[in-house]
C-alpha atoms as a PDB file:
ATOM      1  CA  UNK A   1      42.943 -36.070  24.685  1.00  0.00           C
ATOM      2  CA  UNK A   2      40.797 -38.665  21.917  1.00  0.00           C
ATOM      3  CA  UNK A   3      37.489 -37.117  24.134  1.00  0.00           C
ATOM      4  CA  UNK A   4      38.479 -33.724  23.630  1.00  0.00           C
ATOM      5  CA  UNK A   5      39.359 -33.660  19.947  1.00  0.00           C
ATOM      6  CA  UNK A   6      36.091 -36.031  19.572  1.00  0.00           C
ATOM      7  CA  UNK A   7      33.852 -33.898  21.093  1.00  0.00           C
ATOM      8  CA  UNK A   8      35.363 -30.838  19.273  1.00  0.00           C
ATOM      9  CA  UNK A   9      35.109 -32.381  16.351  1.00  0.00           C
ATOM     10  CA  UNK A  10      31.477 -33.259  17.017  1.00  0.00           C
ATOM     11  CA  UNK A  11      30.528 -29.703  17.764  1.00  0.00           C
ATOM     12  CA  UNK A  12      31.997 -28.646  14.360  1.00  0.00           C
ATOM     13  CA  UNK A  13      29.681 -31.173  12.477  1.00  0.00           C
ATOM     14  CA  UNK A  14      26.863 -30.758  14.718  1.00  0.00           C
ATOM     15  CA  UNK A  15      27.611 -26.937  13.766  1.00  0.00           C
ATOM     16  CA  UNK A  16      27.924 -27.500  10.330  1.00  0.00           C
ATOM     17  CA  UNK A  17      24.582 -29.700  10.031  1.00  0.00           C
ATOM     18  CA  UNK A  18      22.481 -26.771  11.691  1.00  0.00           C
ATOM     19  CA  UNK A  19      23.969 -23.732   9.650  1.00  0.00           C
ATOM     20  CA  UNK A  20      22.716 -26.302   6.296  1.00  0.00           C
ATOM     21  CA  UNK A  21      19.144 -26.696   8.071  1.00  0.00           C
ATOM     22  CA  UNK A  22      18.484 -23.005   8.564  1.00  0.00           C
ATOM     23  CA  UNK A  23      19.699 -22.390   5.524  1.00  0.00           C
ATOM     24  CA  UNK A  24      17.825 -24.788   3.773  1.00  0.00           C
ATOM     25  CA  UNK A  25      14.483 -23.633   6.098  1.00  0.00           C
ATOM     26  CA  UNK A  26      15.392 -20.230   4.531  1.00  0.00           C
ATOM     27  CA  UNK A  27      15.290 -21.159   0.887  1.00  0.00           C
ATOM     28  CA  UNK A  28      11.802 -23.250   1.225  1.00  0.00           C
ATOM     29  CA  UNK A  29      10.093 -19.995   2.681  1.00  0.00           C
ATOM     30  CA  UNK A  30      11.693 -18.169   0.120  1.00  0.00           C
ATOM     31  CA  UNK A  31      10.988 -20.438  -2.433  1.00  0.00           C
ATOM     32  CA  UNK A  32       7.226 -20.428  -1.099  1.00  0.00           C
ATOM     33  CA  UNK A  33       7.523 -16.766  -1.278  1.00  0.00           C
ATOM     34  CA  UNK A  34       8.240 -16.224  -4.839  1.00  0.00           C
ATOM     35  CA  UNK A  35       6.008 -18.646  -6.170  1.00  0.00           C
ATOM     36  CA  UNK A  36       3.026 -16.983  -4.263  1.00  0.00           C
ATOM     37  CA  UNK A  37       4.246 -13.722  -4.118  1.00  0.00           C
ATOM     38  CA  UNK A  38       4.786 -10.995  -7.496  1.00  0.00           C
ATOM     39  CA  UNK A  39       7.901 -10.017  -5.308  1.00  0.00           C
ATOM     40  CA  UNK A  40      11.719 -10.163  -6.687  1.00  0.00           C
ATOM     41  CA  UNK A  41      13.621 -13.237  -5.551  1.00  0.00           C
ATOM     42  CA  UNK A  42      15.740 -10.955  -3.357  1.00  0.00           C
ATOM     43  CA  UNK A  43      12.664  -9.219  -1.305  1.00  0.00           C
ATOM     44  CA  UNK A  44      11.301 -13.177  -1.171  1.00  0.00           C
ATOM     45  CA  UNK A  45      15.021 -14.024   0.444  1.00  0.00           C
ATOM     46  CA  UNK A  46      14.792 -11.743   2.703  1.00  0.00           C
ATOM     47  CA  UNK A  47      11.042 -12.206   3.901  1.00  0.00           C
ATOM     48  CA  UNK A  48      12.656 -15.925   4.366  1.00  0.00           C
ATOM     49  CA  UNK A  49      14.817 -14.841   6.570  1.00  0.00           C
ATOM     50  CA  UNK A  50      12.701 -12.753   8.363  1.00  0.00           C
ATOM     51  CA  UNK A  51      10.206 -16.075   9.316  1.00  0.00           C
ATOM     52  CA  UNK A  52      13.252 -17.936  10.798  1.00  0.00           C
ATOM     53  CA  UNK A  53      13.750 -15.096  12.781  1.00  0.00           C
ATOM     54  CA  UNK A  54      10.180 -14.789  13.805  1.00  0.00           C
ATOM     55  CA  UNK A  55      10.508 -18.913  14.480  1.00  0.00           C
ATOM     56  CA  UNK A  56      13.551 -18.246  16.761  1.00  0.00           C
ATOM     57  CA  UNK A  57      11.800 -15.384  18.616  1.00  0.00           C
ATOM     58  CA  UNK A  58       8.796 -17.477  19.137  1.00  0.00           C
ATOM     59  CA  UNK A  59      10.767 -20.578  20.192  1.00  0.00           C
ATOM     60  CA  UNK A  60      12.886 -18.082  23.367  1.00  0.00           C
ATOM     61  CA  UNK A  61      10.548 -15.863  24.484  1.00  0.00           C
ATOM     62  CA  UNK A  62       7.132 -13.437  24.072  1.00  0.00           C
ATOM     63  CA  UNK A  63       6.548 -11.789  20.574  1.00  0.00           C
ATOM     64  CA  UNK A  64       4.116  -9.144  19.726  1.00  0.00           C
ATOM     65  CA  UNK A  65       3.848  -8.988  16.136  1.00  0.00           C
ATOM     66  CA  UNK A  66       1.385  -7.660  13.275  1.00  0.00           C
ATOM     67  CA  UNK A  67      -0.222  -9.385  10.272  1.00  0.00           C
ATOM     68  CA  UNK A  68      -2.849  -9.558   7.901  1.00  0.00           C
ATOM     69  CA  UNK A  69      -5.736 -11.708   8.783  1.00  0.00           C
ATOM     70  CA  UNK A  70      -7.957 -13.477   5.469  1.00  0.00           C
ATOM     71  CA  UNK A  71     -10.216 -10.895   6.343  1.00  0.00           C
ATOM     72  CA  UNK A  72      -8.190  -8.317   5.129  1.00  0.00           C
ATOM     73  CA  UNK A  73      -7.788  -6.678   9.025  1.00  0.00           C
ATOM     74  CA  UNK A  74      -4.456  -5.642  10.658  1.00  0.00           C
ATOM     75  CA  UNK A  75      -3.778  -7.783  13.920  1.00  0.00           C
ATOM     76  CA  UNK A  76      -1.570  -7.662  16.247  1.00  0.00           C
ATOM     77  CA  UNK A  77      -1.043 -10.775  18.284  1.00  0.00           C
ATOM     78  CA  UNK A  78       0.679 -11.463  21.119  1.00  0.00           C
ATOM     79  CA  UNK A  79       2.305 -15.614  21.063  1.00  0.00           C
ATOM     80  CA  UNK A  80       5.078 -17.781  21.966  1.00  0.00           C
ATOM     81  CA  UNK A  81       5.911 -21.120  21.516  1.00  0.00           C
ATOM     82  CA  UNK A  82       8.352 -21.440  24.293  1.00  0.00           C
ATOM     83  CA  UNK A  83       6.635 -23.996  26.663  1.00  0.00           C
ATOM     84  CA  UNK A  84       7.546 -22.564  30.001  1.00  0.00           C
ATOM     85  CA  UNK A  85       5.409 -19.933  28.954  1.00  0.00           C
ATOM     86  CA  UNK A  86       2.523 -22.179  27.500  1.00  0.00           C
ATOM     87  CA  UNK A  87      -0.293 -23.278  30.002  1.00  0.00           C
ATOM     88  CA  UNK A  88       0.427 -27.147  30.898  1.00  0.00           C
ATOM     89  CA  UNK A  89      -3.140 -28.099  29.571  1.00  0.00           C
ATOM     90  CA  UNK A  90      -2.211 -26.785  26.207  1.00  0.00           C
ATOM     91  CA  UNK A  91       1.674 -27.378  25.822  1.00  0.00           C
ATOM     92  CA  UNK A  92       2.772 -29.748  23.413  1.00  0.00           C
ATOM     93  CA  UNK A  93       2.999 -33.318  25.032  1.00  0.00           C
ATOM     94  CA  UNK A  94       4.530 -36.617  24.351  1.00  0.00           C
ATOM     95  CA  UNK A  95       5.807 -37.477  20.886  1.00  0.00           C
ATOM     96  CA  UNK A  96       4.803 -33.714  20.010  1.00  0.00           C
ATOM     97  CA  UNK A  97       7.214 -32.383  22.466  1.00  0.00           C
ATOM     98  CA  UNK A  98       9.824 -34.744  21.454  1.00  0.00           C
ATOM     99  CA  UNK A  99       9.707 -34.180  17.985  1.00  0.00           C
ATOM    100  CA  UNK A 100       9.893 -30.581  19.227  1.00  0.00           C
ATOM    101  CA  UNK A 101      12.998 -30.952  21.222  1.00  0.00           C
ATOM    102  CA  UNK A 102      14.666 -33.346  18.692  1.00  0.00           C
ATOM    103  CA  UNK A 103      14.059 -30.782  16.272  1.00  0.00           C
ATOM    104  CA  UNK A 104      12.859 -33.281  14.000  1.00  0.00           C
ATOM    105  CA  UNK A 105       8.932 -31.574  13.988  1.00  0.00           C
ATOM    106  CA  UNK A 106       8.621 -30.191  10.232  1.00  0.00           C
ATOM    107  CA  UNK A 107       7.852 -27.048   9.300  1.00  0.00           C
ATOM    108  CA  UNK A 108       4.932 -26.174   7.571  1.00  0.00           C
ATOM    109  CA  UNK A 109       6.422 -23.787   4.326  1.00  0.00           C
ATOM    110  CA  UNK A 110       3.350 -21.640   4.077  1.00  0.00           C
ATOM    111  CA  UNK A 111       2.390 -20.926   8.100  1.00  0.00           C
ATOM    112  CA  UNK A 112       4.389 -20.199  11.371  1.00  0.00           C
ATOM    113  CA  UNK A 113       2.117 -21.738  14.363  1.00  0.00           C
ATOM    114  CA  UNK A 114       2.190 -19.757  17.787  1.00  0.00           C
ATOM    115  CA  UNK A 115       0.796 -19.844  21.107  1.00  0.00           C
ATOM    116  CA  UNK A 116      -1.784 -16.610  21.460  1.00  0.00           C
ATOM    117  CA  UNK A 117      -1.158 -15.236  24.792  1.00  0.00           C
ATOM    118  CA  UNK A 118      -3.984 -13.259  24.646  1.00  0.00           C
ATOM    119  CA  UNK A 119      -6.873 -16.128  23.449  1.00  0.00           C
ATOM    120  CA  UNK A 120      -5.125 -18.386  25.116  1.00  0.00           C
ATOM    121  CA  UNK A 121      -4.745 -21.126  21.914  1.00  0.00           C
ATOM    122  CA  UNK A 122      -2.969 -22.351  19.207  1.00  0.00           C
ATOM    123  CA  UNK A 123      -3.079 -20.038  16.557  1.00  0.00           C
ATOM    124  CA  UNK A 124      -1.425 -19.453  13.106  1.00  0.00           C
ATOM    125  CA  UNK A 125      -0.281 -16.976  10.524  1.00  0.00           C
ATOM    126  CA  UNK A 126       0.380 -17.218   6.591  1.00  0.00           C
ATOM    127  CA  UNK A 127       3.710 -16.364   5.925  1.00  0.00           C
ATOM    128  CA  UNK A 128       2.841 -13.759   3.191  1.00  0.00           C
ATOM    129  CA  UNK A 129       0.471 -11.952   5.315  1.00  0.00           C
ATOM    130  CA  UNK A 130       3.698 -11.202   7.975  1.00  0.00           C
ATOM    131  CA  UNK A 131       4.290  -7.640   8.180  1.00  0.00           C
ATOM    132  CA  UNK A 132       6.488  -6.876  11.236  1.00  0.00           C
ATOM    133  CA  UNK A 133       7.585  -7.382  14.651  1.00  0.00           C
ATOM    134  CA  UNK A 134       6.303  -5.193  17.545  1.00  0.00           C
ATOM    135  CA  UNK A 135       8.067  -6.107  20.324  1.00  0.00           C
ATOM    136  CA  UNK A 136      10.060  -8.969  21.780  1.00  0.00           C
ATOM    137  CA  UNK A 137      10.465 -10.044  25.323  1.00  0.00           C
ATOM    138  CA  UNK A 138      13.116 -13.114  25.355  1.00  0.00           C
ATOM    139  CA  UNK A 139      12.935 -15.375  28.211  1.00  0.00           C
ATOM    140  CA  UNK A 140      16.568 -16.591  27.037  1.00  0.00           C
ATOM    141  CA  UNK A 141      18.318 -16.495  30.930  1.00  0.00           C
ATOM    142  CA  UNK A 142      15.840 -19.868  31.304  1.00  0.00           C
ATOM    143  CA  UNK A 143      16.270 -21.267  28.483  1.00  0.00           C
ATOM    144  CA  UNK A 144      20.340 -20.748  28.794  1.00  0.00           C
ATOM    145  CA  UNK A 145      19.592 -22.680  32.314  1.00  0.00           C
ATOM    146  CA  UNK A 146      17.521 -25.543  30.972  1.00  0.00           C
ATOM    147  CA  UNK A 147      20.116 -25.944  27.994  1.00  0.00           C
ATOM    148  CA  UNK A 148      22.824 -26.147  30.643  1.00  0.00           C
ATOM    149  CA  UNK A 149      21.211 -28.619  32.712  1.00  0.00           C
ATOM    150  CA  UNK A 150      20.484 -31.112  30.107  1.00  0.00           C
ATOM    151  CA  UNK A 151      24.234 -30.768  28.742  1.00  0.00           C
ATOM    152  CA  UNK A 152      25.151 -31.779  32.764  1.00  0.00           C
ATOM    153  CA  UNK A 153      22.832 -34.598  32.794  1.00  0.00           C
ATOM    154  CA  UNK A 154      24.179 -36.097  29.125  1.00  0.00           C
ATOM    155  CA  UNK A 155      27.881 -35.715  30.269  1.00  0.00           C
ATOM    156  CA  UNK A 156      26.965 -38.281  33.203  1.00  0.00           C
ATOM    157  CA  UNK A 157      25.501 -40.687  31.702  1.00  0.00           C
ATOM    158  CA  UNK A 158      28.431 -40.596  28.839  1.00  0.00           C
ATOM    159  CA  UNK A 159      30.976 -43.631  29.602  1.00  0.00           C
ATOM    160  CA  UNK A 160      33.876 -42.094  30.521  1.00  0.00           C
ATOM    161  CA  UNK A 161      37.684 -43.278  28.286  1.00  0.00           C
ATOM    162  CA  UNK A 162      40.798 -43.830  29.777  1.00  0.00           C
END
């Protein structure tokens, strides 16, 4: 009964902590936003919820999106930064990936990196120059799988209580 209650209690916290940290993400790309931007605090709140979407999207699956490079030309870009999808010889590796994983890697407030499918490298956008999402193909069946299999493998080597 204590493991139960403890681990429900633990998901509420562990809940609690991660609503704070997106919201938080939110308000430094907002923040970012404004200060950069001649946009109304409002449209800059919403544009910073629109780039933790786009970071979620990248994170589960393929994302065709559009944005304007320092150039001044419209591209659209095909990425991902789900590492199933990434070549081996260019996935993140080693502290990277377990920073990654952790979800202690830090986000950079004025670009989103991404994985371009079609050049085949690490690529990345300014946050301002966003304009929309295209299309989105989530790989989130294997992902569900992978979460699953790591919440198997923690619950053995948890010490059981009597």
């Amino acid at each position: 009964m204590q493991a139960v209650m403890r681990t429900s209690i633990q998901q509420r916290v562990m809940a609690g902590n991660a609503r704070q940290r997106i919201q938080s993400n939110v308000m430094h790309w907002a923040h970012h936003i404004h200060r950069t931007s001649d946009g109304s605090w409002s449209e800059a709140l919403q544009r910073g919820w629109e780039m933790h979407y786009m970071r979620q999207m990248l994170a589960h699956g393929v994302v065709e999106f559009t944005f304007i490079k320092r150039d001044g030309t419209t591209r659209t870009a095909r990425g991902t930064n789900y590492t199933d999808i990434i070549p081996p010889s260019k996935a993140p590796t080693g502290h990277q990936q377990e920073a990654i994983d952790a979800g202690l890697a830090q986000p950079n407030w004025k670009s989103i990196a991404y994985f371009d499918l079609d050049k085949e490298a690490w690529r990345a956008f300014s946050i301002e120059r966003f304009v929309q999402v295209n299309r989105l193909a989530v790989v989130m069946p294997v992902v569900c799988e992978k979460q699953n299999e790591k919440e198997k493998a923690n619950k053995r080597k948890e010490p059981k209580e009597n």
